[in-house]
N, C-alpha and C. Protein backbone atom coordinates (compact mmCIF):
# COMPACT_ATOMS: atom_id res chain seq x y z
N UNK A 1 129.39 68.90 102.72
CA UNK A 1 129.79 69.03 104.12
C UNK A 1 129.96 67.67 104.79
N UNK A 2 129.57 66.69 104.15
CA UNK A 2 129.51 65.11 104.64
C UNK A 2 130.66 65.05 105.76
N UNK A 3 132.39 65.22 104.79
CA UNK A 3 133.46 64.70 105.22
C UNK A 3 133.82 66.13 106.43
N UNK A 4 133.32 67.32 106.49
CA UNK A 4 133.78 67.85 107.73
C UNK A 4 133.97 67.55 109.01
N UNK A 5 134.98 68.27 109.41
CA UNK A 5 135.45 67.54 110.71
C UNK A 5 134.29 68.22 112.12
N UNK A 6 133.93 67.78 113.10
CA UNK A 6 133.06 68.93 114.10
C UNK A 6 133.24 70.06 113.93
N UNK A 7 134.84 70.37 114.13
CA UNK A 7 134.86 71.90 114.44
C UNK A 7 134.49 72.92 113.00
N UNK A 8 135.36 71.85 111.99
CA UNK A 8 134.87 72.83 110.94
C UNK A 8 133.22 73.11 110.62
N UNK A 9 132.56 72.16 111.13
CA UNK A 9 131.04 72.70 110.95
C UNK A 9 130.30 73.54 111.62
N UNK A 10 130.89 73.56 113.17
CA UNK A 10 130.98 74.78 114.39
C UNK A 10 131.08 75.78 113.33
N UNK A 11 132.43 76.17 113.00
CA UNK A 11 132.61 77.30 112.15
C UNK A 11 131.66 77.87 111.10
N UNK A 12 131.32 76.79 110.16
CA UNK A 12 130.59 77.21 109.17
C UNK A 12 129.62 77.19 109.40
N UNK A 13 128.96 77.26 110.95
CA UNK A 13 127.29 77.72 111.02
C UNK A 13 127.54 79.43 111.47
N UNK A 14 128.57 79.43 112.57
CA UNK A 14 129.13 80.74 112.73
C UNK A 14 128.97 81.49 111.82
N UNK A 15 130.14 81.35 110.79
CA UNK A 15 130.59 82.52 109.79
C UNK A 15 128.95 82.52 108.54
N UNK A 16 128.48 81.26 108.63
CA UNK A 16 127.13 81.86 107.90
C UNK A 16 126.08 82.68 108.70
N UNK A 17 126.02 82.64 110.03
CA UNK A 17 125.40 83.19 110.48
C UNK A 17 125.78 84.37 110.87
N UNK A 18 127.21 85.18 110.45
CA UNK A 18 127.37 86.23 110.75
C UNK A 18 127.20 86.48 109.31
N UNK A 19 128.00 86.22 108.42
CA UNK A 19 127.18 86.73 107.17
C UNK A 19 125.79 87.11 107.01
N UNK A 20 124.92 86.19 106.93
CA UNK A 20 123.80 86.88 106.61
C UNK A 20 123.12 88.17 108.40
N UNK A 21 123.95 88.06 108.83
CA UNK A 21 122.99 88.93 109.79
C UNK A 21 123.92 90.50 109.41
N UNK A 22 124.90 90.17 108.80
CA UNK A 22 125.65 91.69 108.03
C UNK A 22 125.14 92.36 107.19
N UNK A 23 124.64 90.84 106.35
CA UNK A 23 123.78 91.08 104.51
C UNK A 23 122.86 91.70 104.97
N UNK A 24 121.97 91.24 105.89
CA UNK A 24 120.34 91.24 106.45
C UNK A 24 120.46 92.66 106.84
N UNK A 25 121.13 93.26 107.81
CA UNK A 25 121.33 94.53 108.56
C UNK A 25 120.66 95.37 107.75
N UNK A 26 120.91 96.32 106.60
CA UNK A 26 121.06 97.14 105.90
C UNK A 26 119.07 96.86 105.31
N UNK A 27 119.02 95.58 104.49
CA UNK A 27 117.54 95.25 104.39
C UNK A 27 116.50 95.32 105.06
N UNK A 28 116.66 94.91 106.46
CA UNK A 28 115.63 94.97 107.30
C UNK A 28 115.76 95.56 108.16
N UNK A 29 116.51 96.87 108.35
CA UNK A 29 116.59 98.14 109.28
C UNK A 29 115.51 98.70 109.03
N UNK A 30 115.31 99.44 107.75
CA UNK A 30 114.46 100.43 107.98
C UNK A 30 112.81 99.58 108.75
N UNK A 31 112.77 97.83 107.92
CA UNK A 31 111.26 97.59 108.46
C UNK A 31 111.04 97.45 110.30
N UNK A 32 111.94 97.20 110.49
CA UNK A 32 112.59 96.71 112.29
C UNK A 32 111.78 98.18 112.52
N UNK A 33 112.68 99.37 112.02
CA UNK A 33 112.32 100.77 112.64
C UNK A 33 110.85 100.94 112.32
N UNK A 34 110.66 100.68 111.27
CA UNK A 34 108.90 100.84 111.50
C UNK A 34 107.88 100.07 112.27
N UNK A 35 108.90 98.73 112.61
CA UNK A 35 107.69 97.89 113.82
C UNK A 35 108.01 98.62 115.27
N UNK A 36 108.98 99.16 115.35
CA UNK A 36 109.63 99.81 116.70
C UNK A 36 108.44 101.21 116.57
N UNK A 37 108.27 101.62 115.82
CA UNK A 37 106.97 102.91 115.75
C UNK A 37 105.98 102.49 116.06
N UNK A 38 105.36 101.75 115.02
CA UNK A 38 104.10 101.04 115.38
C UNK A 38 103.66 100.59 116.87
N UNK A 39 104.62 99.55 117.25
CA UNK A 39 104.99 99.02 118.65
C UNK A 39 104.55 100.67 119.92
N UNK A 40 105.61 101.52 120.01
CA UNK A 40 105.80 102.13 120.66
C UNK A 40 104.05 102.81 120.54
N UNK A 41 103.98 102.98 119.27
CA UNK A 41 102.70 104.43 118.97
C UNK A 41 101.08 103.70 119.85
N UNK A 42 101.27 101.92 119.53
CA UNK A 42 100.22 101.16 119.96
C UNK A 42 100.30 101.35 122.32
N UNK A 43 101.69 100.99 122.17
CA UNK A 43 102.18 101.37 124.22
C UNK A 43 101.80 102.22 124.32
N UNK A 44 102.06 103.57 123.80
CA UNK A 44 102.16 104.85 123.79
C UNK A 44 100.21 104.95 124.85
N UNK A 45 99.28 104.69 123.47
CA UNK A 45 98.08 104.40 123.37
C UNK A 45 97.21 103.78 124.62
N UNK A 46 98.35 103.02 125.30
CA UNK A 46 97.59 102.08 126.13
C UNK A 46 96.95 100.66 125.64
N UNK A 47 97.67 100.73 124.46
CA UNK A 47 97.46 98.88 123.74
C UNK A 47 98.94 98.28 124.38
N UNK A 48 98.26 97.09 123.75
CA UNK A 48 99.46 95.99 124.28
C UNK A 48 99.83 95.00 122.93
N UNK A 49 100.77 94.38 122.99
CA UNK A 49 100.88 93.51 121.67
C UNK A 49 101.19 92.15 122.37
N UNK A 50 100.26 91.31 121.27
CA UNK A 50 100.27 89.86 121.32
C UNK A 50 101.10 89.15 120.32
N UNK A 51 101.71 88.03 120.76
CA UNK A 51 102.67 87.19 119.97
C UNK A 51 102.36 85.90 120.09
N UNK A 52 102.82 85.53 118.56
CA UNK A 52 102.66 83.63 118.42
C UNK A 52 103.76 83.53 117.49
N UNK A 53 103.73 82.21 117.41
CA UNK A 53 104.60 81.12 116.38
C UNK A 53 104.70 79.85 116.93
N UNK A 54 105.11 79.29 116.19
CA UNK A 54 105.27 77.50 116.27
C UNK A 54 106.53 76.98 116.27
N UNK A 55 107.21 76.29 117.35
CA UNK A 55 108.05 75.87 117.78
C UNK A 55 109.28 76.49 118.57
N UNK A 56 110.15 76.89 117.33
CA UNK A 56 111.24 77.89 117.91
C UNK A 56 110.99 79.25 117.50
N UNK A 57 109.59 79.44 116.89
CA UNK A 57 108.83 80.98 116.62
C UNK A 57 108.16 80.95 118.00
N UNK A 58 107.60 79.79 118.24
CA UNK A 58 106.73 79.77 120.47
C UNK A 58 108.14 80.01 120.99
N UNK A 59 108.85 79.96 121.10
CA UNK A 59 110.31 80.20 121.99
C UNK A 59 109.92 81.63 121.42
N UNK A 60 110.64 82.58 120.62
CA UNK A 60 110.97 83.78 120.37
C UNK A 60 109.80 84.46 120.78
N UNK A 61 108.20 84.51 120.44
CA UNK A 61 107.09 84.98 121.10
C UNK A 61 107.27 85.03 122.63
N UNK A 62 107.75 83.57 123.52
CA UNK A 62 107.56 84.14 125.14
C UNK A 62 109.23 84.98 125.08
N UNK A 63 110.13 84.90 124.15
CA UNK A 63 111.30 85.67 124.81
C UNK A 63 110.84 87.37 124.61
N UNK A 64 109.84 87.74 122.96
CA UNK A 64 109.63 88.51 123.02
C UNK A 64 108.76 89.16 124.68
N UNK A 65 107.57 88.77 124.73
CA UNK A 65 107.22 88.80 126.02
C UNK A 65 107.80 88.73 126.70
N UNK A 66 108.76 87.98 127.45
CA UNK A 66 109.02 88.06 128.76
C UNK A 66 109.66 89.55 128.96
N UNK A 67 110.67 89.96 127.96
CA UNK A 67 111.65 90.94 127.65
C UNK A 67 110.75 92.41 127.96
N UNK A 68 109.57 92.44 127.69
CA UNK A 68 108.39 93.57 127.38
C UNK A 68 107.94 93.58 129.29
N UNK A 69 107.48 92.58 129.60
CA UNK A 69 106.91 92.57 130.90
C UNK A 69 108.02 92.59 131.99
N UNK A 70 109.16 91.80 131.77
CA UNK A 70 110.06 91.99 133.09
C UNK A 70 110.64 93.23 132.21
N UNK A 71 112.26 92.79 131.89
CA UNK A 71 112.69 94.31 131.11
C UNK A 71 113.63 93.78 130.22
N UNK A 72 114.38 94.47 129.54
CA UNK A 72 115.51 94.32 128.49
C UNK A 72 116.66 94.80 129.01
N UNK A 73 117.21 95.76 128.73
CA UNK A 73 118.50 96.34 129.41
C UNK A 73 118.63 97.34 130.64
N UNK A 74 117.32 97.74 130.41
CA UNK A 74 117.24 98.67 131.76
C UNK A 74 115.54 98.40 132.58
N UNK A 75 116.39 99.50 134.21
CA UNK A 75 114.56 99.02 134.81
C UNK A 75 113.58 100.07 134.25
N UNK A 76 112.22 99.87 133.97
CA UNK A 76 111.20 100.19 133.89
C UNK A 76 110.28 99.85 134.18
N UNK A 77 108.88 100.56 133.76
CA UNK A 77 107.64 99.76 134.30
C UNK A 77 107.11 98.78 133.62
N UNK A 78 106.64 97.76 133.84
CA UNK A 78 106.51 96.46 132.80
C UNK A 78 105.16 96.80 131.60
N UNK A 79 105.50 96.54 130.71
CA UNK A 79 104.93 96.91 129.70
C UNK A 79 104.18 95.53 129.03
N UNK A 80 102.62 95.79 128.74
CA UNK A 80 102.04 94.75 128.15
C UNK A 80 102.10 94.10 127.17
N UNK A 81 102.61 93.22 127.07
CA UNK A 81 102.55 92.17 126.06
C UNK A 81 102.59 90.42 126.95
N UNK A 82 102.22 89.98 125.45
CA UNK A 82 101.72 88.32 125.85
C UNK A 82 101.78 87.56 124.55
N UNK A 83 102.48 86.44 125.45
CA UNK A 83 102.69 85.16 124.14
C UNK A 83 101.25 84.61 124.39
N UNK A 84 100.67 84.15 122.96
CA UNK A 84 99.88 83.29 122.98
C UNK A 84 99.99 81.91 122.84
N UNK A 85 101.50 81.38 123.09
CA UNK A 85 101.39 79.81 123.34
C UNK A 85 101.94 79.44 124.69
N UNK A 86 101.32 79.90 125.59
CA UNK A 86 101.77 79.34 127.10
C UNK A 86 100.85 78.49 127.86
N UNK A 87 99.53 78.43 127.48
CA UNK A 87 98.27 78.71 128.11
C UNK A 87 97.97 77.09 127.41
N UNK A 88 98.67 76.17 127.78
CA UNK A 88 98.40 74.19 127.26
C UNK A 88 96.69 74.17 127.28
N UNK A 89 95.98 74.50 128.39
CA UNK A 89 94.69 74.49 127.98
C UNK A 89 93.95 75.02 127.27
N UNK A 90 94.22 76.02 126.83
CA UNK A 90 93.47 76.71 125.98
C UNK A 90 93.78 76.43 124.61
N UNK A 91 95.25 76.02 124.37
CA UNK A 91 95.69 75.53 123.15
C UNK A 91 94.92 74.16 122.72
N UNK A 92 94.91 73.19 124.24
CA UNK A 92 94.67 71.58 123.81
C UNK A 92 93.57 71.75 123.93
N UNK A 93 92.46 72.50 124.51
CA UNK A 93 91.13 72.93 124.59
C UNK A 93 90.53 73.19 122.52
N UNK A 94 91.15 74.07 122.18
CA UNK A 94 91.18 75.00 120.82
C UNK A 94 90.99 73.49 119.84
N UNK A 95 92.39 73.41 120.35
CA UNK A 95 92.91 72.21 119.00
C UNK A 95 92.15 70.49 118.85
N UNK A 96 91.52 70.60 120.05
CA UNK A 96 90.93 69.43 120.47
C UNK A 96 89.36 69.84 119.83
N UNK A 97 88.89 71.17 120.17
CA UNK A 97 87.33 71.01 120.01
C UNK A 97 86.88 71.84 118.49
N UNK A 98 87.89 72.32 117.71
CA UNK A 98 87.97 72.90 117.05
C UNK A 98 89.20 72.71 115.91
N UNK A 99 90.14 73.27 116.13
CA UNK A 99 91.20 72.58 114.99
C UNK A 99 92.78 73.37 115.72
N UNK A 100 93.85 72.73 115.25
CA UNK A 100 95.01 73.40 115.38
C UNK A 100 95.01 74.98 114.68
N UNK A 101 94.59 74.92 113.66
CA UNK A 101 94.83 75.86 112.94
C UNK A 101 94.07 77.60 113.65
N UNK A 102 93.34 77.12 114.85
CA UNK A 102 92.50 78.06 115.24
C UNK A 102 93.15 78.42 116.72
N UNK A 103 94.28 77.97 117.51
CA UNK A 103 94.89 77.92 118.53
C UNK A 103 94.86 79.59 118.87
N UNK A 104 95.47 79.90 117.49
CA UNK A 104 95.99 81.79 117.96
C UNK A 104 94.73 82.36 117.64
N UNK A 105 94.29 81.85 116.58
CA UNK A 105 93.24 83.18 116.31
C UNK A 105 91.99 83.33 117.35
N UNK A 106 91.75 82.42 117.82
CA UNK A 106 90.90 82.53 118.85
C UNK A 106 91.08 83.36 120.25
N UNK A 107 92.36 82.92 120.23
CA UNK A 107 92.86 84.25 121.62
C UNK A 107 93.22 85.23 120.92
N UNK A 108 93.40 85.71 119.70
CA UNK A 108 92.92 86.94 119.13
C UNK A 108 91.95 87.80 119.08
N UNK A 109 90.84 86.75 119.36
CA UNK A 109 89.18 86.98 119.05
C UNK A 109 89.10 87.66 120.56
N UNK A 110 89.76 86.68 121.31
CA UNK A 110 89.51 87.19 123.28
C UNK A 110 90.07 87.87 123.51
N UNK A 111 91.31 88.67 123.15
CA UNK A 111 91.83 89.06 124.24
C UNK A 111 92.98 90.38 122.75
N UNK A 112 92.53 90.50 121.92
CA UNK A 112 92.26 91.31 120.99
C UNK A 112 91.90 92.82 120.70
N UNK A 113 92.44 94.03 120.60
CA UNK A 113 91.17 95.00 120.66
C UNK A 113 91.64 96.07 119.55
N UNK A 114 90.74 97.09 119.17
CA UNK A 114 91.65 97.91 118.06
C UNK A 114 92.26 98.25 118.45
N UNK A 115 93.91 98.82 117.90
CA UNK A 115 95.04 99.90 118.04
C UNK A 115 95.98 98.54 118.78
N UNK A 116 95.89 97.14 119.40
CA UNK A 116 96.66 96.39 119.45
C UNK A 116 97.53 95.90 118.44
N UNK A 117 98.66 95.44 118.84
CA UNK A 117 99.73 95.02 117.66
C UNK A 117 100.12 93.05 117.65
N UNK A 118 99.77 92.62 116.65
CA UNK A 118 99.62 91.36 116.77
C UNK A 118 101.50 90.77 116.35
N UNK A 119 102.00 90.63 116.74
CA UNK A 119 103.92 89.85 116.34
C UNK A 119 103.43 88.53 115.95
N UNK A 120 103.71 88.27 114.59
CA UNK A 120 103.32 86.97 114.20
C UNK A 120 104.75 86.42 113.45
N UNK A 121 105.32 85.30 114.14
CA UNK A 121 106.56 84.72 113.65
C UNK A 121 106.15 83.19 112.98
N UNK A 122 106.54 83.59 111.30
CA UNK A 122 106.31 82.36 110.98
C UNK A 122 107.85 82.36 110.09
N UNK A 123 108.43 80.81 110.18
CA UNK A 123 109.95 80.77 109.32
C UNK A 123 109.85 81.07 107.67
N UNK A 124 108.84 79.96 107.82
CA UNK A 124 108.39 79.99 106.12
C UNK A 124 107.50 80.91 105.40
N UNK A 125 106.43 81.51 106.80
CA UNK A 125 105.28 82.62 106.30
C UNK A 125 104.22 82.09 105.82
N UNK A 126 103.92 80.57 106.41
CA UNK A 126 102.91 79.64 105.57
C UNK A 126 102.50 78.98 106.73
N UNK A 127 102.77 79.35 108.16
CA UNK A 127 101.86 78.54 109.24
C UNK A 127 100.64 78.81 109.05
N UNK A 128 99.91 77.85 108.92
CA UNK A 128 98.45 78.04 108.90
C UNK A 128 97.72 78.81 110.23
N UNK A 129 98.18 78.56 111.15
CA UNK A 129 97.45 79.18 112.39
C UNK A 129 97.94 80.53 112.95
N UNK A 130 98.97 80.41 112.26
CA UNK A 130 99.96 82.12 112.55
C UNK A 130 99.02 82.82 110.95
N UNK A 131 98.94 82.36 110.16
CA UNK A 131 97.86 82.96 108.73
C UNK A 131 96.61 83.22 109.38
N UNK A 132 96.16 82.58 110.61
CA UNK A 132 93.99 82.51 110.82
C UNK A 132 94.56 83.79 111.70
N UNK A 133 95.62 83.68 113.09
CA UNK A 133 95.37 84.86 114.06
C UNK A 133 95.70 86.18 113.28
N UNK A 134 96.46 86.66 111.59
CA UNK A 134 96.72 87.53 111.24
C UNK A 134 95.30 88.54 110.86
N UNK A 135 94.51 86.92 110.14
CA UNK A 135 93.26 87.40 109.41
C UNK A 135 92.17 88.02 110.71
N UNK A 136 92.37 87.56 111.70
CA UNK A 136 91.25 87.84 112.90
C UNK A 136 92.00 89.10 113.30
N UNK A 137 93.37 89.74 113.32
CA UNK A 137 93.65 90.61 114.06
C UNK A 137 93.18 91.55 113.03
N UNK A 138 93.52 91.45 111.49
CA UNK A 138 93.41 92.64 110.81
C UNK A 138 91.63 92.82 111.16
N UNK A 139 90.91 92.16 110.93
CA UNK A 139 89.74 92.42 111.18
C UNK A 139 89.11 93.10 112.21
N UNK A 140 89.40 92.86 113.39
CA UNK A 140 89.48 93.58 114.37
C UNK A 140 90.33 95.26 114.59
N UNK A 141 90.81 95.02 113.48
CA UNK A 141 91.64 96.69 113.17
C UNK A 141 92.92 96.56 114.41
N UNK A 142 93.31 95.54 114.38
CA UNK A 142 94.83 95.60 114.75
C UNK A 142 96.01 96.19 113.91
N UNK A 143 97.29 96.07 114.06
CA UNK A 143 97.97 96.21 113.46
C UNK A 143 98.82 94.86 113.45
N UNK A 144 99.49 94.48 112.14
CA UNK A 144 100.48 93.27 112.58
C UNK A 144 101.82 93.59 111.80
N UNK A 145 102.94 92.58 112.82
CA UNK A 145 104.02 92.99 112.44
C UNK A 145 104.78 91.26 112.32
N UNK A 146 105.06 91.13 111.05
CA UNK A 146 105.23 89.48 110.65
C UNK A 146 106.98 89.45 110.78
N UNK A 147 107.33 88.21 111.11
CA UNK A 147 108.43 88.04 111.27
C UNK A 147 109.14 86.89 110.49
N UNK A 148 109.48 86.77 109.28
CA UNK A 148 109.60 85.61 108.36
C UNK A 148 111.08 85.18 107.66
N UNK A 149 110.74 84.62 106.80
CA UNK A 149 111.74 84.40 106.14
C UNK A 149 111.34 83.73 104.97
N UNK A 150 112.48 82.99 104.14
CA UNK A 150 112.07 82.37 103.09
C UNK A 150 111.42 82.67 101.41
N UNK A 151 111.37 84.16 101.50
CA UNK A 151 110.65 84.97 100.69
C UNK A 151 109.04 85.38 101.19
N UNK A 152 108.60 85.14 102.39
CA UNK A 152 107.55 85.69 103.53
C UNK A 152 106.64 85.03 103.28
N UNK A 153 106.52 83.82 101.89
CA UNK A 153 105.31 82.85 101.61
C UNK A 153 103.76 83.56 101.88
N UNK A 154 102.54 82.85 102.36
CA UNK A 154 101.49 83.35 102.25
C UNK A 154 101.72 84.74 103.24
N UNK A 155 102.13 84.64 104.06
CA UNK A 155 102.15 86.03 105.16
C UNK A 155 102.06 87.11 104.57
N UNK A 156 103.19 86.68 103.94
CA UNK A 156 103.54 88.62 102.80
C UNK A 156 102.74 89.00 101.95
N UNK A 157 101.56 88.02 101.44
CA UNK A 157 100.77 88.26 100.57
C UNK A 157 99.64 89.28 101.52
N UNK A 158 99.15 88.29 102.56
CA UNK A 158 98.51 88.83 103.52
C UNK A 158 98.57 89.74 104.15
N UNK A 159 99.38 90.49 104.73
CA UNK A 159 99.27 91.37 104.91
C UNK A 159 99.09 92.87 104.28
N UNK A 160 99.02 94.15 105.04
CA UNK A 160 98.34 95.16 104.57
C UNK A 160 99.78 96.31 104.41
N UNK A 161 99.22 97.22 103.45
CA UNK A 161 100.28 98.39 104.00
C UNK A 161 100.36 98.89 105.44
N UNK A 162 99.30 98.96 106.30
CA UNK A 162 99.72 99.32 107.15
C UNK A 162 100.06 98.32 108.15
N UNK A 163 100.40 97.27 107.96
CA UNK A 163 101.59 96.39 108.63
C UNK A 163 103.10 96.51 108.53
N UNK A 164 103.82 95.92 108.79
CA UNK A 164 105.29 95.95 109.11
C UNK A 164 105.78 94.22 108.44
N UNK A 165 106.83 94.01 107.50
CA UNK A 165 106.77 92.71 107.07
C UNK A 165 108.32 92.70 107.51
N UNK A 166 108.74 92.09 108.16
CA UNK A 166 110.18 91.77 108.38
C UNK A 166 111.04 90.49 107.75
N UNK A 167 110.98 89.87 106.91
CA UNK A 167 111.60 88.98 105.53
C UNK A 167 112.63 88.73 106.05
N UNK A 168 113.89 88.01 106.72
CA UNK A 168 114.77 87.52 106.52
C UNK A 168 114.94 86.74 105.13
N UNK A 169 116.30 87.27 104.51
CA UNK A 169 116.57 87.18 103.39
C UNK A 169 117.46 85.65 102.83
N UNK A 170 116.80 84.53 103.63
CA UNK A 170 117.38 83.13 103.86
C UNK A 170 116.41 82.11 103.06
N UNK A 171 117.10 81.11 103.21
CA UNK A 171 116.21 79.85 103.25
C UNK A 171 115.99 78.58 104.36
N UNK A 172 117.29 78.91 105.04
CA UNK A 172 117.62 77.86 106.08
C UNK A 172 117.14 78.71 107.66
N UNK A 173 115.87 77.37 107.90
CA UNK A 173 115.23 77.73 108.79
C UNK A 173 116.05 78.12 110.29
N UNK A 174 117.18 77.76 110.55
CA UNK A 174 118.21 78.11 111.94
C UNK A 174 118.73 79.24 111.24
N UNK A 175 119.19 79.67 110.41
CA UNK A 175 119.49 80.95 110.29
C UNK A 175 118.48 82.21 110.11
N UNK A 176 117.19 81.92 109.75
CA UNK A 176 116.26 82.79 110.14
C UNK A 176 116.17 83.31 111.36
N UNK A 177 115.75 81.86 112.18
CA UNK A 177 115.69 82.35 113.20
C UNK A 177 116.46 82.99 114.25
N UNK A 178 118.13 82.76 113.74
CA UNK A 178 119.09 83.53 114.43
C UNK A 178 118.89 85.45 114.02
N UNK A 179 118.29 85.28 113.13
CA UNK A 179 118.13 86.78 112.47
C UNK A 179 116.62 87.52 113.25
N UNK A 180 115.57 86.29 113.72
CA UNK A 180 114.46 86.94 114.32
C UNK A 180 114.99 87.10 115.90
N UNK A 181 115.57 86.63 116.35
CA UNK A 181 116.60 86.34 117.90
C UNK A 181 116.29 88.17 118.15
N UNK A 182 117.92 88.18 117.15
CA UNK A 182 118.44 89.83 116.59
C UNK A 182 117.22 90.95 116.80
N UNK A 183 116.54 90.85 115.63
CA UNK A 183 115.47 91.57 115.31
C UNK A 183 114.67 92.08 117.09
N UNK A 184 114.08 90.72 117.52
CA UNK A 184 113.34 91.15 118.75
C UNK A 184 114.72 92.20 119.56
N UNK A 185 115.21 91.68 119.79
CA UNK A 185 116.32 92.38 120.51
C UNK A 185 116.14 94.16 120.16
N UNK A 186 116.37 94.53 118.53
CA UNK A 186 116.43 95.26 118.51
C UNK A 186 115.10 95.98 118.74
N UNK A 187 113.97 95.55 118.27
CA UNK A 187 112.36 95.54 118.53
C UNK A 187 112.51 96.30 120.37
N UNK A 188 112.63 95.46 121.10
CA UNK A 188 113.30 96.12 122.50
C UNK A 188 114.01 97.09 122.88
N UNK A 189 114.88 97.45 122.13
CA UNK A 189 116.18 98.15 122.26
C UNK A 189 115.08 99.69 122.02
N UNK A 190 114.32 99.54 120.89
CA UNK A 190 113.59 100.40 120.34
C UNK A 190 112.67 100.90 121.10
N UNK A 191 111.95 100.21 121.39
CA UNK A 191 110.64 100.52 122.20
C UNK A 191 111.22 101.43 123.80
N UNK A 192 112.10 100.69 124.25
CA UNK A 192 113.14 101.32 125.53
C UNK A 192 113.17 102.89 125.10
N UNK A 193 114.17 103.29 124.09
CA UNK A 193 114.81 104.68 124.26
C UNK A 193 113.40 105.00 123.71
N UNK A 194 112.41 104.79 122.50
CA UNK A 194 111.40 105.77 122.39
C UNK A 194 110.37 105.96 123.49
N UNK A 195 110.37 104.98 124.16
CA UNK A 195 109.09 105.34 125.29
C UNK A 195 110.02 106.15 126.30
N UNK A 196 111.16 105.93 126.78
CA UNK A 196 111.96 106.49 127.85
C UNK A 196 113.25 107.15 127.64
N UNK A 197 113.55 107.12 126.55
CA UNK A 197 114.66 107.95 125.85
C UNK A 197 116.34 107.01 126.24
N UNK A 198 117.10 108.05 125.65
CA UNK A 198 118.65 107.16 125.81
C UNK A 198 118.76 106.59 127.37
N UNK A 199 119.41 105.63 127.28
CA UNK A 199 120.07 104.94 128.74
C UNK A 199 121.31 105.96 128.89
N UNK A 200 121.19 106.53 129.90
CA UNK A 200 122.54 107.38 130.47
C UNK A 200 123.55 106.80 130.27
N UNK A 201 123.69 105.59 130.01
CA UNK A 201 124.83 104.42 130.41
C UNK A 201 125.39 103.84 128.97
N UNK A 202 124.53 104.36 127.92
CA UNK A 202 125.36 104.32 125.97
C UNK A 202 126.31 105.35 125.91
């Protein structure tokens, strides 16, 4: 790709990124639909679900959140969920008196309870601190629903059958995450018509 010109590289992030989100479709439907159950069955309940990741996985966690508490496509009543990387003190608090690796799992430990659903976005599936909040949620008898790529690395090992493993079928970390973008979206889309049924307006 050295000698490409701008535009042609515009293009070829495009057309790879519509490729694999065509390839991907068909693979990770049915798991999407089972975090959209889980999700809904935990609301349903009166749980709430918590989210993390690191960097542009902390971006997708508060978009997941924000999307849950204000709304997605239509109005409703705001529904609980929460990123766990917003909160600088509690993070630089964690990471300062204790370790990075303990940032999430600790507000797992707090703010945690059974029948909650933990969204853990890691690219590679090998963040160490997205690995500690999985191990503290299952313990606590959460449920978790991983969001990866790369072949799902330690995550996929880790987790349980009764989790949800969502694998993007990549290696290149910007195209994962154009595929976890998607995913939440549809994660939303889901939770909408099952808690409140079709939008009059499809």
């Amino acid at each position: 790709m050295a000698d490409m010109t701008t535009n042609q590289r515009i293009l070829a992030h495009f057309h790879e990124s519509a490729e694999l989100k065509i390839q991907a479709a068909s693979v990770l439907a049915p798991a999407i639909a089972q975090g959209i159950e889980l999700m809904f069955t935990a609301l349903s309940n009166g749980n709430k679900i918590l989210a993390c990741g690191n960097g542009g996985s902390a971006a997708d966690s508060q978009h997941f959140a924000a999307e849950l508490v204000g709304r997605f496509e239509r109005e409703r009543l705001p529904l609980p969920a929460m990123a766990l990387t917003t909160d600088s003190s509690i993070m630089t608090a964690i990471g300062n008196d204790y370790s990075y690796r303990e940032i999430f799992s600790k507000q797992v430990q707090a703010f945690g309870q059974a029948g909650d659903v933990l969204l853990a976005f890691s690219t590679s599936g090998n963040s160490d601190n997205v690995l500690a909040a999985i191990e503290v949620a299952q313990e606590r008898d959460m449920r978790v629903i991983a969001l990866t790529g790369k072949g799902g690395g330690k995550m996929g090992k880790l987790l349980s059958e009764a989790d949800v493993h969502i694998c993007v079928p990549h290696s290149r970390t910007a195209r994962i995450q154009e595929v976890h973008l998607l995913t939440i979206h549809c994660l939303c889309d889901g939770i909408d018509v099952a808690l409140f049924g079709e939008d009059e307006h499809e």
